[in-house]
PDB file of N, CA and C in Angstrom:
ATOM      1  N   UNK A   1       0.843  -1.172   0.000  1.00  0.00           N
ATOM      2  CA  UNK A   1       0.000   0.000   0.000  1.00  0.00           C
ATOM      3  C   UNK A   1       0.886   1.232   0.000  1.00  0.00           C
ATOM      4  N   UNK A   2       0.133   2.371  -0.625  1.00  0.00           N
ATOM      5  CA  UNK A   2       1.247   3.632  -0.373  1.00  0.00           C
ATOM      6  C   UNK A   2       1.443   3.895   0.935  1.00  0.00           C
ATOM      7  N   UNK A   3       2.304   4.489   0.519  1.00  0.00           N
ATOM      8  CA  UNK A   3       3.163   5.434   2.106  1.00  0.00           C
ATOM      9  C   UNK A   3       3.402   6.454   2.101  1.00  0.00           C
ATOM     10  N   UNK A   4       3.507   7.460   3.213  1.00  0.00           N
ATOM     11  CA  UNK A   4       3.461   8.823   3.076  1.00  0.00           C
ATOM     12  C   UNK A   4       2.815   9.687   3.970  1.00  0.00           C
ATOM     13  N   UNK A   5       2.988  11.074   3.563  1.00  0.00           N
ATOM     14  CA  UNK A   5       2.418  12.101   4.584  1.00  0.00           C
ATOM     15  C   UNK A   5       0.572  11.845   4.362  1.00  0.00           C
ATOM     16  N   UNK A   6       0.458  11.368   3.484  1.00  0.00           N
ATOM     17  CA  UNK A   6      -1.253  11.504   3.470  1.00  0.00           C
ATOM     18  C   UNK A   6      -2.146   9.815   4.219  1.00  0.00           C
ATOM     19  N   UNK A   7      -2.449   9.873   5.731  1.00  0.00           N
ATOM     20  CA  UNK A   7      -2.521   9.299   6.565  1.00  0.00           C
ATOM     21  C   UNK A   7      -4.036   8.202   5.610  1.00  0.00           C
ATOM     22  N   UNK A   8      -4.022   8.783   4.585  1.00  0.00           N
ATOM     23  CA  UNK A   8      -5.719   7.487   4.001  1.00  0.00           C
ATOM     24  C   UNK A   8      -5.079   7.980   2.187  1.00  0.00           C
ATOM     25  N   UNK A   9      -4.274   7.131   2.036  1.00  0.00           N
ATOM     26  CA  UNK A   9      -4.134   7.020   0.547  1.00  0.00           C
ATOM     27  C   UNK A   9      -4.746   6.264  -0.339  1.00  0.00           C
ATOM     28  N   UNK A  10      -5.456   5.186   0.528  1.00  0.00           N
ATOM     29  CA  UNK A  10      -6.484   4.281  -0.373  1.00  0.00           C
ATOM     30  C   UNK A  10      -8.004   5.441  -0.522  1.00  0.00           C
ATOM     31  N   UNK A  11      -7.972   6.262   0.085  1.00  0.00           N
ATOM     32  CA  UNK A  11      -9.171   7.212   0.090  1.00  0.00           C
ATOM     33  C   UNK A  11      -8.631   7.907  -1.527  1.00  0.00           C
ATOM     34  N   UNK A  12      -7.972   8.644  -0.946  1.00  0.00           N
ATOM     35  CA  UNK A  12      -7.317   9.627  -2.462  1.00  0.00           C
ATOM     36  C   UNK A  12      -7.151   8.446  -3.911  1.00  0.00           C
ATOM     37  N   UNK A  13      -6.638   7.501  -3.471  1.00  0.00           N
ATOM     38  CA  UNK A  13      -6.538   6.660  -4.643  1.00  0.00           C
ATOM     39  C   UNK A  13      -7.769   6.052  -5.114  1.00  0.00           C
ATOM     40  N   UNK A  14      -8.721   6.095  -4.472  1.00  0.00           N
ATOM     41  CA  UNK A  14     -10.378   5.453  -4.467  1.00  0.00           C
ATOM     42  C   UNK A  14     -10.923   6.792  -5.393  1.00  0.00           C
ATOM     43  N   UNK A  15     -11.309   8.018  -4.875  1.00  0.00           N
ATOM     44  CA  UNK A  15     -11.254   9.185  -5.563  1.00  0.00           C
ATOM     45  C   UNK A  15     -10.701   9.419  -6.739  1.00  0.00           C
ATOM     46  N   UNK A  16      -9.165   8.858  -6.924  1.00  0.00           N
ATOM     47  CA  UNK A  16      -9.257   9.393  -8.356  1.00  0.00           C
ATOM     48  C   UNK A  16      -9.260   8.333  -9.480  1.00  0.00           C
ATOM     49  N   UNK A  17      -9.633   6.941  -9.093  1.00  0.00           N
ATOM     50  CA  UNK A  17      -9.761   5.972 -10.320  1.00  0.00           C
ATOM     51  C   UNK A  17     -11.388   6.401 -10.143  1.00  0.00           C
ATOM     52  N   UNK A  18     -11.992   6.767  -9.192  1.00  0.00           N
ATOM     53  CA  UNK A  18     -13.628   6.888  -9.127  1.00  0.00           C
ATOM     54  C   UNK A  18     -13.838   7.649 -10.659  1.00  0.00           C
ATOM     55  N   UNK A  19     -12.820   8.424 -10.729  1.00  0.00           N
ATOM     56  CA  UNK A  19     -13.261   9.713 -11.113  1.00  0.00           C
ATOM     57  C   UNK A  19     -13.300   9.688 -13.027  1.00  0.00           C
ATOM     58  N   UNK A  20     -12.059   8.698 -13.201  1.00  0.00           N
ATOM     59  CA  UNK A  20     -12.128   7.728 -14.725  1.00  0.00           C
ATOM     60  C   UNK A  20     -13.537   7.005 -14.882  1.00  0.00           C
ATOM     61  N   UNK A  21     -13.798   6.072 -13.771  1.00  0.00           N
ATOM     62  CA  UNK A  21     -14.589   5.460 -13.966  1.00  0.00           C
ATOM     63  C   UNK A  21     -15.569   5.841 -13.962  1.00  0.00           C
ATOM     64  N   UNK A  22     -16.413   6.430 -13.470  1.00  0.00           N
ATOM     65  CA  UNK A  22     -17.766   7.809 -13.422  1.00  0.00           C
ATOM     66  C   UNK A  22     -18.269   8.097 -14.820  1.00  0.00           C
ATOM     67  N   UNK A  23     -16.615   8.838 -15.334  1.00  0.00           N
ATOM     68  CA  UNK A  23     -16.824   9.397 -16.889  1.00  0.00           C
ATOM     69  C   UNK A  23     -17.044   8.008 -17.641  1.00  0.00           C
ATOM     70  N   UNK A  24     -16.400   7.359 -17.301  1.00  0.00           N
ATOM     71  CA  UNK A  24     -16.269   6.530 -18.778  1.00  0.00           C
ATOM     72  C   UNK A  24     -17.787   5.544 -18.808  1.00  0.00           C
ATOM     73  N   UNK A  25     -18.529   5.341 -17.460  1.00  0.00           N
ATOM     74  CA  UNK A  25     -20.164   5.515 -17.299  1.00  0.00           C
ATOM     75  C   UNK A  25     -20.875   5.710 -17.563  1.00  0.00           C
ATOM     76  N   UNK A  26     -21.113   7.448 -17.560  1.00  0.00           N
ATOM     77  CA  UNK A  26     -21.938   8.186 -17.888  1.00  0.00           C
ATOM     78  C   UNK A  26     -21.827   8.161 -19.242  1.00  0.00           C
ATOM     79  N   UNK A  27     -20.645   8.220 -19.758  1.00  0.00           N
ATOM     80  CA  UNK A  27     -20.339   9.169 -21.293  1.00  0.00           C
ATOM     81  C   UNK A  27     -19.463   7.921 -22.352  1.00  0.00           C
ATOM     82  N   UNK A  28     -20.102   6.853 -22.134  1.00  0.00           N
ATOM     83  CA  UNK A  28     -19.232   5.679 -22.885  1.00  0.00           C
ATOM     84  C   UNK A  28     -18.978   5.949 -24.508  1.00  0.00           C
ATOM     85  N   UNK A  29     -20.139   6.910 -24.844  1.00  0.00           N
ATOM     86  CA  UNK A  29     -19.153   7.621 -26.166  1.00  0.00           C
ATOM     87  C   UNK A  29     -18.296   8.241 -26.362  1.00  0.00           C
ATOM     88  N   UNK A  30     -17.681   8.750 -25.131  1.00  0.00           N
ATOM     89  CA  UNK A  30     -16.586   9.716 -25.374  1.00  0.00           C
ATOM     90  C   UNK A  30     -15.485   8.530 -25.591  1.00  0.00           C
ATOM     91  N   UNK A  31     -15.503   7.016 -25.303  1.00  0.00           N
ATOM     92  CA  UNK A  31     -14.504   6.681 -24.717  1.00  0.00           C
ATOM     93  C   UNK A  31     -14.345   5.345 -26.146  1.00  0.00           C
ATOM     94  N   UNK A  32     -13.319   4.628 -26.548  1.00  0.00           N
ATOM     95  CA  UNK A  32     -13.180   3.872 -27.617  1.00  0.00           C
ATOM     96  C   UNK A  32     -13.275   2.502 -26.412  1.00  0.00           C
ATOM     97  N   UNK A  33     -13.771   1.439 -26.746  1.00  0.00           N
ATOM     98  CA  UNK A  33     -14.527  -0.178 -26.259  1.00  0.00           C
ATOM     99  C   UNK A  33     -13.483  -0.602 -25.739  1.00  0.00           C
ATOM    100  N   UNK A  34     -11.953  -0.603 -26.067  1.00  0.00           N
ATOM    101  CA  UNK A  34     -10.981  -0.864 -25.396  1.00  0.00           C
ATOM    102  C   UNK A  34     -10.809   0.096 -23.699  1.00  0.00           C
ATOM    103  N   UNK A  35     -10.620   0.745 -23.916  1.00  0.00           N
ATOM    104  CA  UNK A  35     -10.533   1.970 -23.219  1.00  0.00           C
ATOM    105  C   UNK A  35     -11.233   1.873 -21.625  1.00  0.00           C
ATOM    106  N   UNK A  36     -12.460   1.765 -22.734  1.00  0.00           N
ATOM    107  CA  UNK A  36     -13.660   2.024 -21.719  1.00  0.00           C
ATOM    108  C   UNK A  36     -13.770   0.628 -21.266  1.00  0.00           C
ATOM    109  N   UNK A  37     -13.412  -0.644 -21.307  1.00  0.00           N
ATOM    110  CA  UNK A  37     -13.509  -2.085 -20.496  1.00  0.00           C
ATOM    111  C   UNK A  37     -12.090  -1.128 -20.087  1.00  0.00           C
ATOM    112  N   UNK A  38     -11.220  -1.137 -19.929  1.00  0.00           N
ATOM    113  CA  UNK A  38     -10.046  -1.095 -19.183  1.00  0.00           C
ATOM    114  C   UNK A  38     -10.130  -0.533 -17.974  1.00  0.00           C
ATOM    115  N   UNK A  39     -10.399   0.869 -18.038  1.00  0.00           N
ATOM    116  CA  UNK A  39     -11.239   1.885 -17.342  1.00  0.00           C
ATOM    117  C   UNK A  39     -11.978   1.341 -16.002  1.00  0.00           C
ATOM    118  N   UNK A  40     -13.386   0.316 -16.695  1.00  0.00           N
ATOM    119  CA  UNK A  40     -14.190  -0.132 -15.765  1.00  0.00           C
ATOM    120  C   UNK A  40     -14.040  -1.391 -14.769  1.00  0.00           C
ATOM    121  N   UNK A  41     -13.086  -1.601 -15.890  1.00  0.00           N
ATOM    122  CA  UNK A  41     -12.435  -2.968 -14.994  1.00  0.00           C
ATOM    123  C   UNK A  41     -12.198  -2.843 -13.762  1.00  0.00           C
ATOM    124  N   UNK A  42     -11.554  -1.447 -13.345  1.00  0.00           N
ATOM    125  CA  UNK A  42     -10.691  -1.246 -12.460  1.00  0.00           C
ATOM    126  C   UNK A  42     -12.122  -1.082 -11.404  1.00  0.00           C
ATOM    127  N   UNK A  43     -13.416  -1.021 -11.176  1.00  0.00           N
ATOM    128  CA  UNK A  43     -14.454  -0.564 -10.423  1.00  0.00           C
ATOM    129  C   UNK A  43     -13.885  -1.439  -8.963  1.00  0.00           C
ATOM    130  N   UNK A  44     -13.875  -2.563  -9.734  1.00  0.00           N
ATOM    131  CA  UNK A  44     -13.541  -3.999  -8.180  1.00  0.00           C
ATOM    132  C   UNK A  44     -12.598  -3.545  -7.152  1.00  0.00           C
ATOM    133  N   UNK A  45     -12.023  -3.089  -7.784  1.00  0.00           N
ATOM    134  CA  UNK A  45     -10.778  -2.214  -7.179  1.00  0.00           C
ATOM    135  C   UNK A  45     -10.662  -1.441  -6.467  1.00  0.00           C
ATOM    136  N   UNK A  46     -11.694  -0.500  -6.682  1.00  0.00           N
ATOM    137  CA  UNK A  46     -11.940   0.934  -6.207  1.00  0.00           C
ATOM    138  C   UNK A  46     -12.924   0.336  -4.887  1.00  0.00           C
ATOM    139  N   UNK A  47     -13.447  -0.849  -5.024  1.00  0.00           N
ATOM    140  CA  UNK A  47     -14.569  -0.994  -4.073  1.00  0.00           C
ATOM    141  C   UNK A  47     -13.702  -1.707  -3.304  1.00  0.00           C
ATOM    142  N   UNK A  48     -12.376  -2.374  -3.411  1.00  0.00           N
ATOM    143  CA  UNK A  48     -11.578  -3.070  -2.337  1.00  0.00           C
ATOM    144  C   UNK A  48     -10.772  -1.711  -1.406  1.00  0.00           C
ATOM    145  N   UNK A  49     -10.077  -0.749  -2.359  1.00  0.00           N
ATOM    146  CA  UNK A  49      -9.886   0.589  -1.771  1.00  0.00           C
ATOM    147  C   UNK A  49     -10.701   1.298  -0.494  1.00  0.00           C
ATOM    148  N   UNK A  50     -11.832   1.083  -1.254  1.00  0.00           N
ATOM    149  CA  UNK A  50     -13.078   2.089  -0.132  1.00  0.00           C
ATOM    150  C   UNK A  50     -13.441   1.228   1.160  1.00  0.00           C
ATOM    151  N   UNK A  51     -13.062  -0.434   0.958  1.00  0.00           N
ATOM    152  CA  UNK A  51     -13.089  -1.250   2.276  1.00  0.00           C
ATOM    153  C   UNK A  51     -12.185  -1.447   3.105  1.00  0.00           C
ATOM    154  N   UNK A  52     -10.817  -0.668   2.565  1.00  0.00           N
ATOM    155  CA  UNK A  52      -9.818  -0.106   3.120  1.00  0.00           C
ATOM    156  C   UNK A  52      -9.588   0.963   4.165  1.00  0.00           C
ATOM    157  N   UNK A  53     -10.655   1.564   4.298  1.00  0.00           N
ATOM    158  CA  UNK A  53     -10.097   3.341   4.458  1.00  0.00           C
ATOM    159  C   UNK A  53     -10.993   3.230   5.759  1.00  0.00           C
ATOM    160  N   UNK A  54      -9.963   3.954   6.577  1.00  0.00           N
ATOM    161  CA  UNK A  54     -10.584   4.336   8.091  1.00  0.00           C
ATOM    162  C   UNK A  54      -9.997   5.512   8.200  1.00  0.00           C
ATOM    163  N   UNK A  55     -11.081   6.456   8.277  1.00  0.00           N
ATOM    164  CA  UNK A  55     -10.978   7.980   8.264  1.00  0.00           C
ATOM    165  C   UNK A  55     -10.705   8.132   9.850  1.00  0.00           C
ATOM    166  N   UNK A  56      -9.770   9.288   9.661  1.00  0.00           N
ATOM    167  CA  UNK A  56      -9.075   9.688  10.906  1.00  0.00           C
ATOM    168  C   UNK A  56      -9.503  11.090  11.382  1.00  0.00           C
ATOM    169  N   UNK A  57     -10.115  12.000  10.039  1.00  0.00           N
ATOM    170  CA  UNK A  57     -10.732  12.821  10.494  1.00  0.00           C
ATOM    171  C   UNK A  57     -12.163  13.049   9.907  1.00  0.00           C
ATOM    172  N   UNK A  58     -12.946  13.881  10.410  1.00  0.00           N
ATOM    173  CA  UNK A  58     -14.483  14.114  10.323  1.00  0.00           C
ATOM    174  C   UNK A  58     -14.168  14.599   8.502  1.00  0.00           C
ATOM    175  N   UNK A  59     -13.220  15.492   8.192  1.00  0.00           N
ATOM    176  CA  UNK A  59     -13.364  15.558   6.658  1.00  0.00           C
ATOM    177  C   UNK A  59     -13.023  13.966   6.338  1.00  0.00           C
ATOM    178  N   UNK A  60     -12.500  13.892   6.262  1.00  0.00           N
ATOM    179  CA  UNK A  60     -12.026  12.012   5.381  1.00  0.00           C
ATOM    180  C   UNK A  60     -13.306  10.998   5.652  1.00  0.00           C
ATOM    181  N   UNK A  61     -14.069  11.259   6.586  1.00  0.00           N
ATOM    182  CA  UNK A  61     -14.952  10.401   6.379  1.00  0.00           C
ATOM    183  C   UNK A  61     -16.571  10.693   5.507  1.00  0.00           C
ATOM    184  N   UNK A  62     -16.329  12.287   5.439  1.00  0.00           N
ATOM    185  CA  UNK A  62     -17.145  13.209   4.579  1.00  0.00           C
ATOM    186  C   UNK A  62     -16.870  12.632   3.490  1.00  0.00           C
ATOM    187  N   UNK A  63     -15.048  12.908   3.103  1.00  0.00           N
ATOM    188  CA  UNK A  63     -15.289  12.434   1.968  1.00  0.00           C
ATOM    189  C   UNK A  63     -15.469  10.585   1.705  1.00  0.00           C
ATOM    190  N   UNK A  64     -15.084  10.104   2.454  1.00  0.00           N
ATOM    191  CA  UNK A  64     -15.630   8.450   1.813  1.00  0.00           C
ATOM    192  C   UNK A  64     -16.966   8.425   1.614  1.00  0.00           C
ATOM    193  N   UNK A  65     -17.802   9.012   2.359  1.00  0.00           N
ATOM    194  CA  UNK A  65     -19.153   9.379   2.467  1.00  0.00           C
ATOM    195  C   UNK A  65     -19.948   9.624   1.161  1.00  0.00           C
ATOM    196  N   UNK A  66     -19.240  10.894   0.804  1.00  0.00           N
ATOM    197  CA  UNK A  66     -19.891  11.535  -0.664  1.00  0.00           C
ATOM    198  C   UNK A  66     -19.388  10.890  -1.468  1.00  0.00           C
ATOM    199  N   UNK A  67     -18.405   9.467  -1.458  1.00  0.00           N
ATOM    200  CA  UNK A  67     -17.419   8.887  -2.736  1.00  0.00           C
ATOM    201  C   UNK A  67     -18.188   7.770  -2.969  1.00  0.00           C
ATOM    202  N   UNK A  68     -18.616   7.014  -1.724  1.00  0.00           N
ATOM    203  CA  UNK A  68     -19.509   6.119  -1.696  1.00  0.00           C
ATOM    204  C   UNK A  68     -21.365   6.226  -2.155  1.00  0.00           C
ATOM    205  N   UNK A  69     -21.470   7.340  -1.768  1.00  0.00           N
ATOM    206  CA  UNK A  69     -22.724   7.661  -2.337  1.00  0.00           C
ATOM    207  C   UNK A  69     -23.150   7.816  -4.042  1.00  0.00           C
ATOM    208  N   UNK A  70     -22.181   8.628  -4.515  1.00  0.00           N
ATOM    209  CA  UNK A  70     -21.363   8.950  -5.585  1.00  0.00           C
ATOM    210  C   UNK A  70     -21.821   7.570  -6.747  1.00  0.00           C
ATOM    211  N   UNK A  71     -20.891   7.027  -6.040  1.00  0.00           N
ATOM    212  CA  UNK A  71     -20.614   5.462  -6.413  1.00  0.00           C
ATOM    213  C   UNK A  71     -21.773   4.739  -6.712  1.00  0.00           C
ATOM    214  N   UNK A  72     -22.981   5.072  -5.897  1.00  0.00           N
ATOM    215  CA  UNK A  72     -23.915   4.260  -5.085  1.00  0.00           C
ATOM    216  C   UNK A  72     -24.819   4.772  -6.466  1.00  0.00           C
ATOM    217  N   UNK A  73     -25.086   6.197  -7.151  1.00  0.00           N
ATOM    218  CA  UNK A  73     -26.022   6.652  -7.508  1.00  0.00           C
ATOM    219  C   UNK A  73     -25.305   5.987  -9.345  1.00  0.00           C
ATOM    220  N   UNK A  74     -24.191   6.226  -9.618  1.00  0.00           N
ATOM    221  CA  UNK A  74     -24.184   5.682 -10.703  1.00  0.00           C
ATOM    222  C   UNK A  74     -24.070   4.249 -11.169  1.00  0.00           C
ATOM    223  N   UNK A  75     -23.828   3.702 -10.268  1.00  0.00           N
ATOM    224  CA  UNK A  75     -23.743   2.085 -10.803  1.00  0.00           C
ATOM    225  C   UNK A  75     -25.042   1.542 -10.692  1.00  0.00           C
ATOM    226  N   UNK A  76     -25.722   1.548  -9.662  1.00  0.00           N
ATOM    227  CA  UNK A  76     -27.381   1.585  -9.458  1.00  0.00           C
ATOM    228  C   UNK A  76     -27.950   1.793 -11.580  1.00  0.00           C
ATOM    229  N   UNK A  77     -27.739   2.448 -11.953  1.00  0.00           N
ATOM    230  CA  UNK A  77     -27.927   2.891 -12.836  1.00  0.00           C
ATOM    231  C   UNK A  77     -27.752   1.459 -14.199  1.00  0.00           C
ATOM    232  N   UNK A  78     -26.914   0.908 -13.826  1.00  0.00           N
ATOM    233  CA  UNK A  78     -26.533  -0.426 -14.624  1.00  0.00           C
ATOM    234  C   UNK A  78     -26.889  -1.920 -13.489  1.00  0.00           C
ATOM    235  N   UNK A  79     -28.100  -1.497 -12.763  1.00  0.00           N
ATOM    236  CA  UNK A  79     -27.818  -2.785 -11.735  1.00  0.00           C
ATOM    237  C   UNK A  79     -26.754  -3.315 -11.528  1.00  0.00           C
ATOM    238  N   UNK A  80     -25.672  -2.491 -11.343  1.00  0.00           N
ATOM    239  CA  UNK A  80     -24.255  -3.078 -10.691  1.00  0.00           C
ATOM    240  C   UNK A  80     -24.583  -3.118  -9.074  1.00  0.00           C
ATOM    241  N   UNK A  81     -23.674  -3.759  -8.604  1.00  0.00           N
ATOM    242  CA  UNK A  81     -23.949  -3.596  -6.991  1.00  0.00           C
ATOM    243  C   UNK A  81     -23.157  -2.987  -6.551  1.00  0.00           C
ATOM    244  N   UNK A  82     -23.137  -1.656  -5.586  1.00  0.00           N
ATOM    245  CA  UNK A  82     -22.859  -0.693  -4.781  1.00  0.00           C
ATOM    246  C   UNK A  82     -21.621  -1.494  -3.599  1.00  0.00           C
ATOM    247  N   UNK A  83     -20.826  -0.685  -3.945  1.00  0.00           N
ATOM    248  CA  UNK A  83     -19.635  -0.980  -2.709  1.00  0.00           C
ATOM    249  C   UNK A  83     -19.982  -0.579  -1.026  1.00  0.00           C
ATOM    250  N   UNK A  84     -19.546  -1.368  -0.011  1.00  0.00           N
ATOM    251  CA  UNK A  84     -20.548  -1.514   1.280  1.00  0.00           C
ATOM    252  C   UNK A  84     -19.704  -0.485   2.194  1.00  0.00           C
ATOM    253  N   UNK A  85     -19.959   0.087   2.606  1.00  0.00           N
ATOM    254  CA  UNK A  85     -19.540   0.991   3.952  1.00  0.00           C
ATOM    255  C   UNK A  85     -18.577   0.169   4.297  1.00  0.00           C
ATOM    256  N   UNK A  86     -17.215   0.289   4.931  1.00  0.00           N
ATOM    257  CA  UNK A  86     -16.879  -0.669   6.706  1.00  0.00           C
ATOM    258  C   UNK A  86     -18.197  -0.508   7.752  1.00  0.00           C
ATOM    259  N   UNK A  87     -17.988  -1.885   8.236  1.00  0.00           N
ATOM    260  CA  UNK A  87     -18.760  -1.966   9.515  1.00  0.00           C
ATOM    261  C   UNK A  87     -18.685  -1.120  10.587  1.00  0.00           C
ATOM    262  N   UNK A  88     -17.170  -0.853  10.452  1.00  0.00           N
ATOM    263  CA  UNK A  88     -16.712  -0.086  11.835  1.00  0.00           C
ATOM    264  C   UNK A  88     -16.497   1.395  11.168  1.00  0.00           C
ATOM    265  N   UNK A  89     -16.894   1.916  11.143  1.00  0.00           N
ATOM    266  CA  UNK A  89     -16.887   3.629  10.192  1.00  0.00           C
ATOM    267  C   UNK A  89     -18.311   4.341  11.226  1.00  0.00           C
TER     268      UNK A  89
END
């Protein structure tokens, strides 16, 4: 896992593959069939990330909060299934 001054890097790293994957979602024309499976592939990923992350402060858990919700409103959208909170959060 990373290391470093930023105490929830699976958060930041959850955030910004979210953020490929979102677009390439919503807007699968922008994106060429290769691309866009590559892209989405990575979703499993992002949902092992977000079962990772124990927020240390009231922002970090804001944001897993709004990342997960996020998450929650576009995949819903393809009957995908929604990545689960931690228990302990």
């Amino acid at each position: 896992m990373l290391r470093g001054d930023d105490p929830q890097p699976p958060l930041r790293l959850a955030e910004g593959l979210w953020s490929d994957i979102r677009d390439a979602l919503l807007n699968p024309d922008d994106w060429d069939d290769q691309d866009w499976l590559s892209v989405v592939s990575e979703l499993g990923f992002v949902y092992s990330l977000v079962a990772q992350v124990r927020p240390t402060t009231p922002e970090e858990r804001e944001r897993l909060f709004r990342l997960v919700e996020d998450i929650r409103a576009v995949v819903s959208r393809y009957g995908l299934e929604p990545p689960e909170l931690p228990e302990d959060i």
